[in-house]
Protein backbone atom coordinates (compact mmCIF):
# COMPACT_ATOMS: atom_id res chain seq x y z
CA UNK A 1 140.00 -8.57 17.92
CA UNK A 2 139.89 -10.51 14.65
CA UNK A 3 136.56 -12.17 13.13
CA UNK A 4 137.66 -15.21 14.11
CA UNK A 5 138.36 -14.27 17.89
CA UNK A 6 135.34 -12.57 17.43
CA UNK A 7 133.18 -15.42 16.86
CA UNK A 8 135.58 -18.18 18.79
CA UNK A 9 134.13 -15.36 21.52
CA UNK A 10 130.37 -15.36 20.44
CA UNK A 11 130.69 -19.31 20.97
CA UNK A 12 132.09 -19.83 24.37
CA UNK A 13 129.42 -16.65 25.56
CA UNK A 14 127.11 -18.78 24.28
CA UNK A 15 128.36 -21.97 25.50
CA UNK A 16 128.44 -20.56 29.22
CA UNK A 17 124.60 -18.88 28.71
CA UNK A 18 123.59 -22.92 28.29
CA UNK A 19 125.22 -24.42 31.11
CA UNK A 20 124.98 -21.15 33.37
CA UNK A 21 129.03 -20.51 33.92
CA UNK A 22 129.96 -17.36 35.56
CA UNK A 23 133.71 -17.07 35.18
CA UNK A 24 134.92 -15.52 39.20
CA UNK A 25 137.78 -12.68 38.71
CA UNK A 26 141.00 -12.88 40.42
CA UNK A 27 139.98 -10.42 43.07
CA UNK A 28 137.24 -12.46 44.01
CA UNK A 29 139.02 -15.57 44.63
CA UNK A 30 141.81 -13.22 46.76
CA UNK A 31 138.78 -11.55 48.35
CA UNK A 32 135.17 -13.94 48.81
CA UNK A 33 133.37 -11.12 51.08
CA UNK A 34 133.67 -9.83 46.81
CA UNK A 35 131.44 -12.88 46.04
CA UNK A 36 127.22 -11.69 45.69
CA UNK A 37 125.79 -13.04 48.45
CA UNK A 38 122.99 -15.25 46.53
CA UNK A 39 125.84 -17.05 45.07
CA UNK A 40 127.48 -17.76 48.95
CA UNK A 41 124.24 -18.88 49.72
CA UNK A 42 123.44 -21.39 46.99
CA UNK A 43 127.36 -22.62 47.78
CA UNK A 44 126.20 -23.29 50.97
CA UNK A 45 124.61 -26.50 49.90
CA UNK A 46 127.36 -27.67 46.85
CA UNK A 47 129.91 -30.13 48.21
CA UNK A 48 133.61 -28.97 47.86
CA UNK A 49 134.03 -31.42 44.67
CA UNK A 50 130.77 -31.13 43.26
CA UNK A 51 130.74 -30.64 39.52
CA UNK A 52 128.89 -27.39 39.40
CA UNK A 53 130.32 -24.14 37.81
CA UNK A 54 129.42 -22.29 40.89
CA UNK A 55 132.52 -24.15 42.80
CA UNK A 56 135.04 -21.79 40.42
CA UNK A 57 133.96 -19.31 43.28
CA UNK A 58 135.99 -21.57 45.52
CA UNK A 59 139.31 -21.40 43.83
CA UNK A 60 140.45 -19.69 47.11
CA UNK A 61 143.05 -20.27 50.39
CA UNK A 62 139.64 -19.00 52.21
CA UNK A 63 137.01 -22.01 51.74
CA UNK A 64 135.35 -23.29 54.87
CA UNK A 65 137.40 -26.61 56.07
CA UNK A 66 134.74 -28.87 55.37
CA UNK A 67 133.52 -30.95 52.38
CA UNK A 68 129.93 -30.73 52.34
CA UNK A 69 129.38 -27.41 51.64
CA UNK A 70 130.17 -24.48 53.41
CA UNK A 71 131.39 -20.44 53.00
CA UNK A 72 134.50 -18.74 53.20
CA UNK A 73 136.64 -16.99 56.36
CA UNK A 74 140.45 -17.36 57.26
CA UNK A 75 143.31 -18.28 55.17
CA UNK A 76 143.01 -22.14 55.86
CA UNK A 77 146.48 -22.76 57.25
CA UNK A 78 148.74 -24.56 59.81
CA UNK A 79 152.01 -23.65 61.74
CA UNK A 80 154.04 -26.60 62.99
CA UNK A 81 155.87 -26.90 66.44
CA UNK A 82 159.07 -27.02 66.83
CA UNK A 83 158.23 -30.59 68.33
CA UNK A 84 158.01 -31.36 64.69
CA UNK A 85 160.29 -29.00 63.05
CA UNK A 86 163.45 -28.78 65.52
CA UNK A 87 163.79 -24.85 65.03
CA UNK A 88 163.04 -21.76 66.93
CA UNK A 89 162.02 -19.67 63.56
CA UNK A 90 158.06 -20.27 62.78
CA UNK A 91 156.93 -22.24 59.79
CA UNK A 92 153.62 -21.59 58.41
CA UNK A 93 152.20 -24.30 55.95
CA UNK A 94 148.82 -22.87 53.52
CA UNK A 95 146.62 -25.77 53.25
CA UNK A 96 145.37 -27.07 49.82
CA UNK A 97 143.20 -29.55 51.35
CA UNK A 98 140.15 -27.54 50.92
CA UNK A 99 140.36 -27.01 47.28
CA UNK A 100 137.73 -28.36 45.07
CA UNK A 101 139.98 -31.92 43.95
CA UNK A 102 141.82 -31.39 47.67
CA UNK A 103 144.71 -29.47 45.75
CA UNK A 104 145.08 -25.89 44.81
CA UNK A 105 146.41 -26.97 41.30
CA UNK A 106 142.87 -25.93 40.48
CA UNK A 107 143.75 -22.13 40.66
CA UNK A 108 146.96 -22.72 38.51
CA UNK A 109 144.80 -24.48 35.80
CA UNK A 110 142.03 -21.62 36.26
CA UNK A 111 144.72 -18.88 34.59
CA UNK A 112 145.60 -20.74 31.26
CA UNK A 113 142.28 -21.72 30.27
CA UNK A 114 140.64 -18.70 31.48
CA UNK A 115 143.10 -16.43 29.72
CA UNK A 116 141.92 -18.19 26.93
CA UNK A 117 138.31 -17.99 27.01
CA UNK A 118 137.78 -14.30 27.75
CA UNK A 119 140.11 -13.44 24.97
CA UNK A 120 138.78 -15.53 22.64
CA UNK A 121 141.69 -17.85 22.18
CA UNK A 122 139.84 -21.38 22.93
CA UNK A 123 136.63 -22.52 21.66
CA UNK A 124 134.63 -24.87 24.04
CA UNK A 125 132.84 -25.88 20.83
CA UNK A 126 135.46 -26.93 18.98
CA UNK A 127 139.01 -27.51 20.69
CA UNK A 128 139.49 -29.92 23.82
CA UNK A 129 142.34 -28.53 26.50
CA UNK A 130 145.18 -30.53 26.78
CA UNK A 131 147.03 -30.79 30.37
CA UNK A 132 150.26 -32.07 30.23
CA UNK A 133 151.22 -32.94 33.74
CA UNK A 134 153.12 -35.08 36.73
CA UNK A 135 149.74 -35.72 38.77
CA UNK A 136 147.62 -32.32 40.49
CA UNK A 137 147.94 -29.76 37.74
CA UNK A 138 146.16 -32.41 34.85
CA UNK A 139 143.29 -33.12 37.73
CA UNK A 140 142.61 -29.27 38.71
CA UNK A 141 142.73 -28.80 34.71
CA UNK A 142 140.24 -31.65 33.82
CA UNK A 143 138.29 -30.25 36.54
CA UNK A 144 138.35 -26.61 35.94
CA UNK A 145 137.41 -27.45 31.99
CA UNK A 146 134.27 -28.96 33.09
CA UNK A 147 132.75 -26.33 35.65
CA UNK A 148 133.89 -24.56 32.26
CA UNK A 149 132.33 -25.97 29.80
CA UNK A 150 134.98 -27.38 28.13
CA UNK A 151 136.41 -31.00 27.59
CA UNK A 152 139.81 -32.27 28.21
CA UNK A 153 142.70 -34.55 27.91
CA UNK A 154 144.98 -35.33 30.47
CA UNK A 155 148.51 -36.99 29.94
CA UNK A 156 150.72 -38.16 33.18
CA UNK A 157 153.24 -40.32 33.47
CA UNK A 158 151.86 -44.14 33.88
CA UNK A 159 153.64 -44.66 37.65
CA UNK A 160 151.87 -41.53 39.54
CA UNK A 161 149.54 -42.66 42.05
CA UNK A 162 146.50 -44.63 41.30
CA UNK A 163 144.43 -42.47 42.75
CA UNK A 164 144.84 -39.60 40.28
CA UNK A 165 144.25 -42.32 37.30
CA UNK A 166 140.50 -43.03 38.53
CA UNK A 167 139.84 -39.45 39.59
CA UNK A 168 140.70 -38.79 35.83
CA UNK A 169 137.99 -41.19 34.48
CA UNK A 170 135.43 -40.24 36.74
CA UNK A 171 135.32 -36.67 35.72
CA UNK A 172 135.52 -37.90 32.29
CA UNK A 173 139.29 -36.59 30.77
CA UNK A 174 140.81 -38.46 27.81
CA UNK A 175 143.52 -40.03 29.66
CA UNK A 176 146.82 -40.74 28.14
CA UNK A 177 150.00 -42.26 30.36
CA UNK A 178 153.15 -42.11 29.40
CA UNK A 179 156.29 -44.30 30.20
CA UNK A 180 158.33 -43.25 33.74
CA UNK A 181 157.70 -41.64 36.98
CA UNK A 182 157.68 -38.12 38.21
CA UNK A 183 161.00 -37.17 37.02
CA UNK A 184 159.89 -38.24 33.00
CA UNK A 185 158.92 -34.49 31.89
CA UNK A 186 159.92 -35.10 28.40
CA UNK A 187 158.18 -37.95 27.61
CA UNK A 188 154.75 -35.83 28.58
CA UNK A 189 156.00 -33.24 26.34
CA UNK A 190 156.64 -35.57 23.48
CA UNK A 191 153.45 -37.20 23.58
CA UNK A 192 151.80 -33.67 23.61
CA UNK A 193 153.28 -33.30 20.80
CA UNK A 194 152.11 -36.14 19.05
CA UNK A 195 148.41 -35.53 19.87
CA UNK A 196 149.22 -31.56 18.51
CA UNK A 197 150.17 -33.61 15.25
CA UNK A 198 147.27 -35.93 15.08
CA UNK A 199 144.68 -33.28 16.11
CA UNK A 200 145.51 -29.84 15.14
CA UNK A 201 143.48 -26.99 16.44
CA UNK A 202 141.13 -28.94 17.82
CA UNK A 203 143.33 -29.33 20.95
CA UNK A 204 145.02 -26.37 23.08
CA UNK A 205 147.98 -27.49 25.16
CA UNK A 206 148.00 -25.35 28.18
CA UNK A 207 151.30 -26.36 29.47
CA UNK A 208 151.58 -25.51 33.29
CA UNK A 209 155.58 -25.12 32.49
CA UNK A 210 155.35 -22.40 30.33
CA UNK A 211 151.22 -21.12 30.85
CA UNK A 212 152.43 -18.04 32.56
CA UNK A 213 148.35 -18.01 33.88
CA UNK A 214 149.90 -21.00 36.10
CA UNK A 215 152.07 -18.56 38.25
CA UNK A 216 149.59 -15.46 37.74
CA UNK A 217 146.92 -16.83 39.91
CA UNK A 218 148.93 -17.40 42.65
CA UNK A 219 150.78 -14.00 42.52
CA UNK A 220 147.10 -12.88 42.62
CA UNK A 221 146.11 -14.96 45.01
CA UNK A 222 148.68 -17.02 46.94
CA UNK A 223 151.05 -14.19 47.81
CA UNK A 224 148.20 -12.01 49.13
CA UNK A 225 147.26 -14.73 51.38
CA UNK A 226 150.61 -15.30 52.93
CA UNK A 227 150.70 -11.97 53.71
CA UNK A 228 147.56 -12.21 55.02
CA UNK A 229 148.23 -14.63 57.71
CA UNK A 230 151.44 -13.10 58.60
CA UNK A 231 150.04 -10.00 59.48
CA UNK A 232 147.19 -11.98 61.78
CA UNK A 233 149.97 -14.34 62.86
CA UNK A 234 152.79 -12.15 63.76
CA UNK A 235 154.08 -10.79 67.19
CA UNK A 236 155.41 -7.56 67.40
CA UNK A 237 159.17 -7.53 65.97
CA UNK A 238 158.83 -10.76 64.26
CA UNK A 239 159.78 -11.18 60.12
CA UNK A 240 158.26 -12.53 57.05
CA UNK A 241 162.39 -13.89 56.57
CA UNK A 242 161.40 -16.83 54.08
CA UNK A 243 159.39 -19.00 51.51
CA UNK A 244 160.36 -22.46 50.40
CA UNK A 245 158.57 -23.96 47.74
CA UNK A 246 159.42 -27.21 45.77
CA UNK A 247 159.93 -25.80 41.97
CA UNK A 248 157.77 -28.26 40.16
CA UNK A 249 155.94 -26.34 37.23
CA UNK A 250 157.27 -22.97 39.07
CA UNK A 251 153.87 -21.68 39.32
CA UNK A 252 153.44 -21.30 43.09
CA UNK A 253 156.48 -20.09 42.89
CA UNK A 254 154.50 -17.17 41.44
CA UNK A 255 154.02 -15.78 44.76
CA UNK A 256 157.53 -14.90 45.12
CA UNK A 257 156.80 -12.09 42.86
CA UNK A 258 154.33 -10.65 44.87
CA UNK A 259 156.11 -10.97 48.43
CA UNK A 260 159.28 -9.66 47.05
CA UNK A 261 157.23 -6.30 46.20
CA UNK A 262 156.29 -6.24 49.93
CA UNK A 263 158.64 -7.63 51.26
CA UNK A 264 161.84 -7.33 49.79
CA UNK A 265 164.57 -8.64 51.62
CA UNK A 266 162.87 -11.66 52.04
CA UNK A 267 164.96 -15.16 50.88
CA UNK A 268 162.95 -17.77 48.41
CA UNK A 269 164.75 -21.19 48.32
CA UNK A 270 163.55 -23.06 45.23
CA UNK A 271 163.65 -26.99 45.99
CA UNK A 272 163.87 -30.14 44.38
CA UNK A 273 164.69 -33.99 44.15
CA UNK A 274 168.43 -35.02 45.16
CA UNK A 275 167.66 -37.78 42.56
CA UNK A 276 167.19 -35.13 39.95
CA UNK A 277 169.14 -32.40 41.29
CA UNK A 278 169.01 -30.64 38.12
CA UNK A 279 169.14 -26.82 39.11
CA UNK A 280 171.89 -28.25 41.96
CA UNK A 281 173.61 -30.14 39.51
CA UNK A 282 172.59 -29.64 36.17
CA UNK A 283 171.51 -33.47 36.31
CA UNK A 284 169.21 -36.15 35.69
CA UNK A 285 167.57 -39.24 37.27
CA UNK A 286 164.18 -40.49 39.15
CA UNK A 287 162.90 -40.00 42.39
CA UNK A 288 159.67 -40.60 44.31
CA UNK A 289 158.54 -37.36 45.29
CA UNK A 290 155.51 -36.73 43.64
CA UNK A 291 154.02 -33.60 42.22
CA UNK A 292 157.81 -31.41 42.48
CA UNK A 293 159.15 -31.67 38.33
CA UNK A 294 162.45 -32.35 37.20
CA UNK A 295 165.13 -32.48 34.40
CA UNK A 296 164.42 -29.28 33.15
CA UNK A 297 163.43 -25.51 34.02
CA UNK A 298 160.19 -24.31 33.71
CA UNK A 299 159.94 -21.21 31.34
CA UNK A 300 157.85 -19.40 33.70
CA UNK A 301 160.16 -19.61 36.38
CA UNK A 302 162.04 -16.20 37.11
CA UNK A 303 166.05 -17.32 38.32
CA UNK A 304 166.62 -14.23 39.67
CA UNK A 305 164.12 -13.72 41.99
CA UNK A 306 165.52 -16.63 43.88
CA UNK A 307 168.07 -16.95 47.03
CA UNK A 308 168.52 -20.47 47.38
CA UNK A 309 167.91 -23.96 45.63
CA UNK A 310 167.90 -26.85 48.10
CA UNK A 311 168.03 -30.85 47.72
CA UNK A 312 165.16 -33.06 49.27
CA UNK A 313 166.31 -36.47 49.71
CA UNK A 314 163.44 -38.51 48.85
CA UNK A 315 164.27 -41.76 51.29
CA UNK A 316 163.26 -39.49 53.85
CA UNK A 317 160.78 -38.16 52.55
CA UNK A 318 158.80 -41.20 52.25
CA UNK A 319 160.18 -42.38 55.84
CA UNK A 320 157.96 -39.30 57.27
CA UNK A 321 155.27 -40.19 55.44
CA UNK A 322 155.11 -43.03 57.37
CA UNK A 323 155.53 -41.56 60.61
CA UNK A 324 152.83 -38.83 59.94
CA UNK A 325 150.37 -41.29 58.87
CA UNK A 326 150.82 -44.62 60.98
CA UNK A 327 149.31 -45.20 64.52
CA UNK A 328 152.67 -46.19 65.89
CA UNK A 329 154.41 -42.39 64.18
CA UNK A 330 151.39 -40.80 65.86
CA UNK A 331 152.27 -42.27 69.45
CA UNK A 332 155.37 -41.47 69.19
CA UNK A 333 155.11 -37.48 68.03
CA UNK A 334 152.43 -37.36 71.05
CA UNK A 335 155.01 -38.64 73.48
CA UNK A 336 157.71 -35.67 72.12
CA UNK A 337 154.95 -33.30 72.98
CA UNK A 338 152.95 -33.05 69.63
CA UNK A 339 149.37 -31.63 70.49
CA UNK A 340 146.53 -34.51 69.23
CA UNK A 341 145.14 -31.68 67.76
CA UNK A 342 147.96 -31.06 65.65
CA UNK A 343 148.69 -34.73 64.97
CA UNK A 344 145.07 -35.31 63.83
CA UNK A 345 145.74 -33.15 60.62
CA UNK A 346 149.21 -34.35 59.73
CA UNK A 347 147.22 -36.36 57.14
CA UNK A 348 146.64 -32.59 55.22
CA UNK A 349 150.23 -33.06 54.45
CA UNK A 350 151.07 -34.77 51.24
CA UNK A 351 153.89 -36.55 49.92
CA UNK A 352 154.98 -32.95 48.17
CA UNK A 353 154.10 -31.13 51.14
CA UNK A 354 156.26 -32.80 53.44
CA UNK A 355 158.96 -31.80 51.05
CA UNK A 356 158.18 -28.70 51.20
CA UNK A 357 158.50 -28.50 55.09
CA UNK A 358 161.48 -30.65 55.15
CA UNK A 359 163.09 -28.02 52.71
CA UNK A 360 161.86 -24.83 54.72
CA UNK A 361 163.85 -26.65 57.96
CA UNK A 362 166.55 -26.57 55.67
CA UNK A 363 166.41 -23.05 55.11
CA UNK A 364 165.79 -22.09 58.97
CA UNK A 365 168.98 -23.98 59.65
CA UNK A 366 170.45 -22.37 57.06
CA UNK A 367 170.55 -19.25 57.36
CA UNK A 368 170.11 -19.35 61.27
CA UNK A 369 166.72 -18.19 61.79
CA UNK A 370 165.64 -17.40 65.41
CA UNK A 371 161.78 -17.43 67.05
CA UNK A 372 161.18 -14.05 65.46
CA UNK A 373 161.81 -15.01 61.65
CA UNK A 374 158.62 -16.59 59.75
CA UNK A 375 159.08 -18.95 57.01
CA UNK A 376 156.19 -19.78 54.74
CA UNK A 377 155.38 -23.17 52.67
CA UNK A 378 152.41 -24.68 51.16
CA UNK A 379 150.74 -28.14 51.45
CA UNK A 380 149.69 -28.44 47.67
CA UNK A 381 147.52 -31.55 48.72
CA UNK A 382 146.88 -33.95 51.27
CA UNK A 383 147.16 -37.52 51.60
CA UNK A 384 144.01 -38.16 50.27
CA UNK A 385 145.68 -38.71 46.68
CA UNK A 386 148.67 -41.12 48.07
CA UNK A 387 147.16 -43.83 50.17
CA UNK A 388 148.13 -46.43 47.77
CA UNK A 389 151.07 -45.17 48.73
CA UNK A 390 151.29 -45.89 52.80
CA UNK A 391 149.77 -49.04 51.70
CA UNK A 392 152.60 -49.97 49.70
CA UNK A 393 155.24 -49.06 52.07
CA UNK A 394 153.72 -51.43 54.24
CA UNK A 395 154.02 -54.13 51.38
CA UNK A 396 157.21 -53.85 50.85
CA UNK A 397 158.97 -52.75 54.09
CA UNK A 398 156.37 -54.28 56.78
CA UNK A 399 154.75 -52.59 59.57
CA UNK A 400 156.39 -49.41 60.83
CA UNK A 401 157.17 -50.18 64.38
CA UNK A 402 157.82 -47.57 67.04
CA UNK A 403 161.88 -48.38 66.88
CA UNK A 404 161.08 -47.02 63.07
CA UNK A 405 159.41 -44.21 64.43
CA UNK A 406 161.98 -42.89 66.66
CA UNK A 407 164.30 -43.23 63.71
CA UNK A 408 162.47 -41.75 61.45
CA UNK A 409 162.19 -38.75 63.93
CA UNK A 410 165.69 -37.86 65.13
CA UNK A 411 167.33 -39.36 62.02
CA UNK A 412 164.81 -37.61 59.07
CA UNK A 413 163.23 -34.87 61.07
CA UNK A 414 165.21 -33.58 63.62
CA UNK A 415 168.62 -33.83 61.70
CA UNK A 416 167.42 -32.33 58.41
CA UNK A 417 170.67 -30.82 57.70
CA UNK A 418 171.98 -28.10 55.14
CA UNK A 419 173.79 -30.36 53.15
CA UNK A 420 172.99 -30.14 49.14
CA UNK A 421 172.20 -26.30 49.61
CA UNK A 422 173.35 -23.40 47.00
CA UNK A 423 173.06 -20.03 47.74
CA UNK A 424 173.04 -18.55 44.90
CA UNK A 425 175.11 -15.31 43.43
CA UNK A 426 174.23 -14.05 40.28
CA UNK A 427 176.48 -16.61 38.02
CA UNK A 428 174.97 -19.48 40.06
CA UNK A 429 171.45 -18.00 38.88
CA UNK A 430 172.47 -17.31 35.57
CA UNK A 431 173.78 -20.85 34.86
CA UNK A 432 170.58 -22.40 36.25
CA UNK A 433 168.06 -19.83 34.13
CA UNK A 434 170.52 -20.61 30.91
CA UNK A 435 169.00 -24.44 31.56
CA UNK A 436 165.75 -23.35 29.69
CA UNK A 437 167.89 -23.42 26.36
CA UNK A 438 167.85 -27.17 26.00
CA UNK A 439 164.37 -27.39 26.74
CA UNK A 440 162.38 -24.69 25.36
CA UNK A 441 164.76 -23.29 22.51
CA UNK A 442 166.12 -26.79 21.45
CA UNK A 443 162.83 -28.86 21.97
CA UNK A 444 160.01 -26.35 21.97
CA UNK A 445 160.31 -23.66 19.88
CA UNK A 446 160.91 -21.26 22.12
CA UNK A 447 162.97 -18.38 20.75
CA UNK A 448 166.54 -16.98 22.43
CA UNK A 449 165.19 -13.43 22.25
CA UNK A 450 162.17 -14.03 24.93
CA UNK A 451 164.71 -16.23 26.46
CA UNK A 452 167.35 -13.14 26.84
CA UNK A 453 164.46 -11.22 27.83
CA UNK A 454 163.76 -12.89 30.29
CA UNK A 455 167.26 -12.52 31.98
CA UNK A 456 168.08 -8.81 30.76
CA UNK A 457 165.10 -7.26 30.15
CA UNK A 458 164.22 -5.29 33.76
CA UNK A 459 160.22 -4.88 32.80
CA UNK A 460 159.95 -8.74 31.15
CA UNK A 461 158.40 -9.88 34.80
CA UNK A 462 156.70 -7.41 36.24
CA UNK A 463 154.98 -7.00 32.63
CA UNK A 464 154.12 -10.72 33.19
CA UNK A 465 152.36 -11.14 36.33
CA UNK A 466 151.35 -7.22 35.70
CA UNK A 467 148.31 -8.80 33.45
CA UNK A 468 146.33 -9.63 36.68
CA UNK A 469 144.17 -6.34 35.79
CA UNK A 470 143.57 -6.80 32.43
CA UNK A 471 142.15 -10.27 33.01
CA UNK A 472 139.93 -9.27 35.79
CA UNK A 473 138.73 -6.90 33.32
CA UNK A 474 138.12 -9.11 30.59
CA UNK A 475 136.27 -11.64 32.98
CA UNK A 476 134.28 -9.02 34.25
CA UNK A 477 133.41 -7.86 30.21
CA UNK A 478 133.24 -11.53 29.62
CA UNK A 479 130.24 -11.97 32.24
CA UNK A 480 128.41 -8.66 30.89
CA UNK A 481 127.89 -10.91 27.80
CA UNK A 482 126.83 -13.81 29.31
CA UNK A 483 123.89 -11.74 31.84
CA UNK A 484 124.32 -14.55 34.22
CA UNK A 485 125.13 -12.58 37.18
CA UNK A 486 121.76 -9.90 37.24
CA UNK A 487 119.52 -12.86 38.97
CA UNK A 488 122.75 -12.78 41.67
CA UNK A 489 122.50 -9.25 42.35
C-alpha cells in the first residue's frame, strides 16, 4: 500500500472510531447467527430505516419482517400459487421489503463503497460518493454512505417516482435529476461526468453498471440464500430448473454465478423492457418499468452465463399493478382461489418485481416446466416507493372496476405468453456481450483488452466474484483498527 492509501486509510479508521462504524463482512450478512450477540441485542430496539451504523448488520435476506426493530431467522420469501401464476412449476419470489430503505439495493451499494474503504481507495474526509442511478441503487447508496460515514450525491433521471426524490433529501444526498425516464442511462452517465470534471477527486463515482462490488454481494449473499430456501422448500425429486431476473445494473444477476457452481444445469433468463428491447433487439426507446436499465449492457454482466433473454411488455405490467393493489383486483384474485393471506402481501411486490414474476411465467411456459421444477425471482422492493404511481393510474384511466380486473387477469396474467423470447446459442450471446463496445469502450474508457477478457479469458469471472475472501478479510483487518468490536464481545 502506498503513503497515500496509507493515510486515505488512517483517515476513514479514524473517521469510523468517531461515529462508532463497524463495517459487517460478507459472511455475516449471508450468515446473522455470525453477528455478536450484544450487537443483535442493541438491534433489537433500531427501526429497520433508522440511521444508525449498526443497521449495516441488516444488509441481509434474513431480517425479521417487521419495521420496528427486530432480529434475524428465515430467508424472508414468498412462493405464488398457481392461482396467480397459471403454471404447475413453483415460483419462489426473495423479498426486499425488509431491507433497511425497503429494497435490497442497499447490499449492492454496500460492495463498491466498502471495497473502497478497507482498501484505502475513498476518503470519507475528503471525497463525496457519487451514485449514478435509475431509482433503488442511488437510495441504498446515499444510505449506506451515511451509516458509513461518508456523504453523497445521487443523480436519477427527473421522471422516477416521487417518492425516491424526497427519500433523497431527507437522508441528506446532493440530488441531481437528469432529463428522461428509466430507459435515459446515458444522460446519468453524462452528467456524472460533468460533476467528475467540475470536482475532481473529491468525488468517487461508484457506478452500479460497472462496480463489480454491485454483483459480488449478491453472489455472496443472494445466491446462498436461494439455495437456502430451496433446500427448506423442496420435496423430494423436485429441481432448482430456473432464475429470472430483470437485467437492470446486472448485479443481482450476480447470483447466477454462484447457483451455476451448484447447480449447473440450471437456465438464467435475463429480462428486460419490450420498449427497450436492447439485448432482444439491439434497440432503443422508453418504457415504464422502473428500476430494470436499458439501452446498453452493463460491464459487469457475464453473457455467457445466461440461457435466455425475455421481453416484459410494460402495458401489462402496470395493468397488474393495478390488480395487485386495488380493492376491486383483490376481490377478484380471492374469488379465483387466492388465499387473503397471500393477497394481503401482494403490496411487497413492486412495479420491478412484478416484472420479474411476469418474466419467470415466461420461462415456465417456456421451457415446459412441470410441479417438480423451481424457478426463483426476487422482489427488489415493494410498493412502498410507487404509490404515486396507483394514484396516477387512477388519474388518468379512472377507477379499476372488476370488468378491469378480470381482464387484467386472464388477458395479462394468465396468458403471459413466450412471445419476444431468445434462447440463446453462443453467437446470440456473443452479439449481445459485443454491445458493451459502444458503451464502455466508445463512451467510457473502457479498454477492448478487459473487454476480450471478459469473453475469452476462462478465469476473468470466477477471478471476479472470487474476491469475496479477500474483502471479508480486509473488513475484518479494517475493524482490528478501529477496536470497535471488543465492547461487543
Amino acid at each position: 500500500m502506498n503513503k497515500n492509501k496509507e493515510q486515505v486509510l488512517a483517515n476513514t479508521v479514524q473517521r469510523c472510531k468517531e461515529k462508532n462504524i463497524i463495517i459487517p463482512t460478507y459472511e455475516q450478512m449471508r450468515n446473522p447467527e455470525l453477528i455478536p450477540q450484544k450487537i443483535k441485542d442493541e438491534l433489537e430496539n433500531i427501526g429497520m430505516w433508522d440511521l444508525n451504523s449498526l443497521n449495516l448488520f441488516r444488509l441481509t435476506w434474513k431480517n425479521e419482517p417487521r419495521l420496528d426493530g427486530g432480529g434475524f431467522g428465515k430467508v424472508n420469501f414468498m412462493e405464488l400459487p398457481k392461482e396467480i401464476t397459471g403454471v404447475d412449476a413453483r415460483i419462489i419470489v426473495l423479498v426486499g421489503k425488509f431491507f433497511p430503505t425497503g429494497a435490497h439495493k442497499v447490499g449492492a451499494t454496500f460492495g463498491p463503497l466498502v471495497e473502497k474503504l478497507v482498501h484505502g481507495e475513498f476518503d470519507p474526509t475528503t471525497q463525496k460518493a457519487l451514485w449514478p442511478s435509475t431509482g433503488n441503487y442511488c437510495r441504498g447508496g446515499a444510505y449506506d454512505s451515511y451509516l458509513l460515514g461518508c456523504e453523497s450525491i445521487a443523480v436519477l433521471p427527473e421522471e422516477m417516482s416521487q417518492e425516491r426524490f424526497d427519500w433523497l433529501h431527507e437522508v441528506g444526498a446532493e440530488v441531481f435529476a437528469t432529463p428522461g425516464s428509466e430507459s435515459n442511462v446515458k444522460e446519468i452517465y453524462d452528467k456524472a461526468k460533468e460533476l467528475l470534471a467540475e470536482r475532481g477527486d473529491t468525488i468517487v463515482n461508484l457506478n452500479q453498471f460497472s462496480e463489480i462490488g454491485n454483483a459480488v454481494w449478491h453472489y455472496a449473499v443472494t445466491g446462498p440464500a436461494m439455495e437456502e430456501v430451496f433446500n427448506q422448500e423442496k420435496n423430494e425429486n423436485d429441481e432448482f430448473a430456473g432464475l429470472f431476473l430483470t437485467q437492470g445494473s446486472a448485479g443481482t444477476l450476480g447470483c447466477a454465478e454462484y447457483l451455476r457452481e451448484v447447480y449447473p444445469t440450471f437456465k438464467v433468463c435475463a429480462g428486460e423492457a419490450l420498449q427497450c428491447p436492447t439485448l432482444l433487439r439491439n434497440g432503443y426507446g422508453a418504457h415504464r418499468i422502473e428500476g430494470i436499465g436499458d439501452k446498453h449492457v452493463p460491464w459487469i454482466h457475464n453473457i455467457k452465463n445466461m440461457d435466455m433473454v425475455a421481453a416484459i411488455d410494460d402495458q401489462p405490467n402496470i395493468d397488474i399493478m393495478r390488480l395487485f393493489n386495488s380493492e376491486t383486483g383483490h376481490k377478484l384474485l380471492l374469488e379465483k382461489g387466492v388465499s387473503q393471506e397471500l393477497v394481503d402481501k401482494l403490496d411487497l411486490l413492486g412495479i420491478s418485481s412484478i416484472a420479474n414474476i411476469m418474466g419467470a411465467v415466461k420461462m415456465a411456459k417456456y421451457y415446459e416446466m412441470k410441479g417438480d421444477k423451481i424457478l426463483f425471482t426476487v422482489a427488489t422492493d415493494s410498493m412502498e416507493m410507487y404509490k404515486s404511481r396507483v394514484k396516477e393510474e387512477l388519474e388518468n384511466r379512472g377507477e379499476f372496476t372488476h370488468e378491469d380486473a378480470a381482464v387484467v387477469y386472464y388477458r395479462d396474467l394468465m396468458d403471459i405468453g413466450i412471445d419476444n423470447m431468445i434462447e440463446m446459442n453462443y453467437y446470440e450471446k456473443k452479439r449481445m456481450h459485443n454491445l458493451k463496445y459502444f458503451t464502455w469502450i466508445e463512451q467510457q474508457g473502457k479498454t477492448v483488452e478487459e473487454l476480450n477478457a471478459q469473453w475469452y479469458d476462462e478465469n476473468y469471472w470466477k477471478d471476479q466474484f472470487g474476491k469475496v475472501k479477500e474483502w471479508d478479510e480486509k473488513i475484518t483487518q479494517f475493524n482490528e483498527k478501529t477496536g470497535l468490536l471488543k465492547k461487543y464481545e
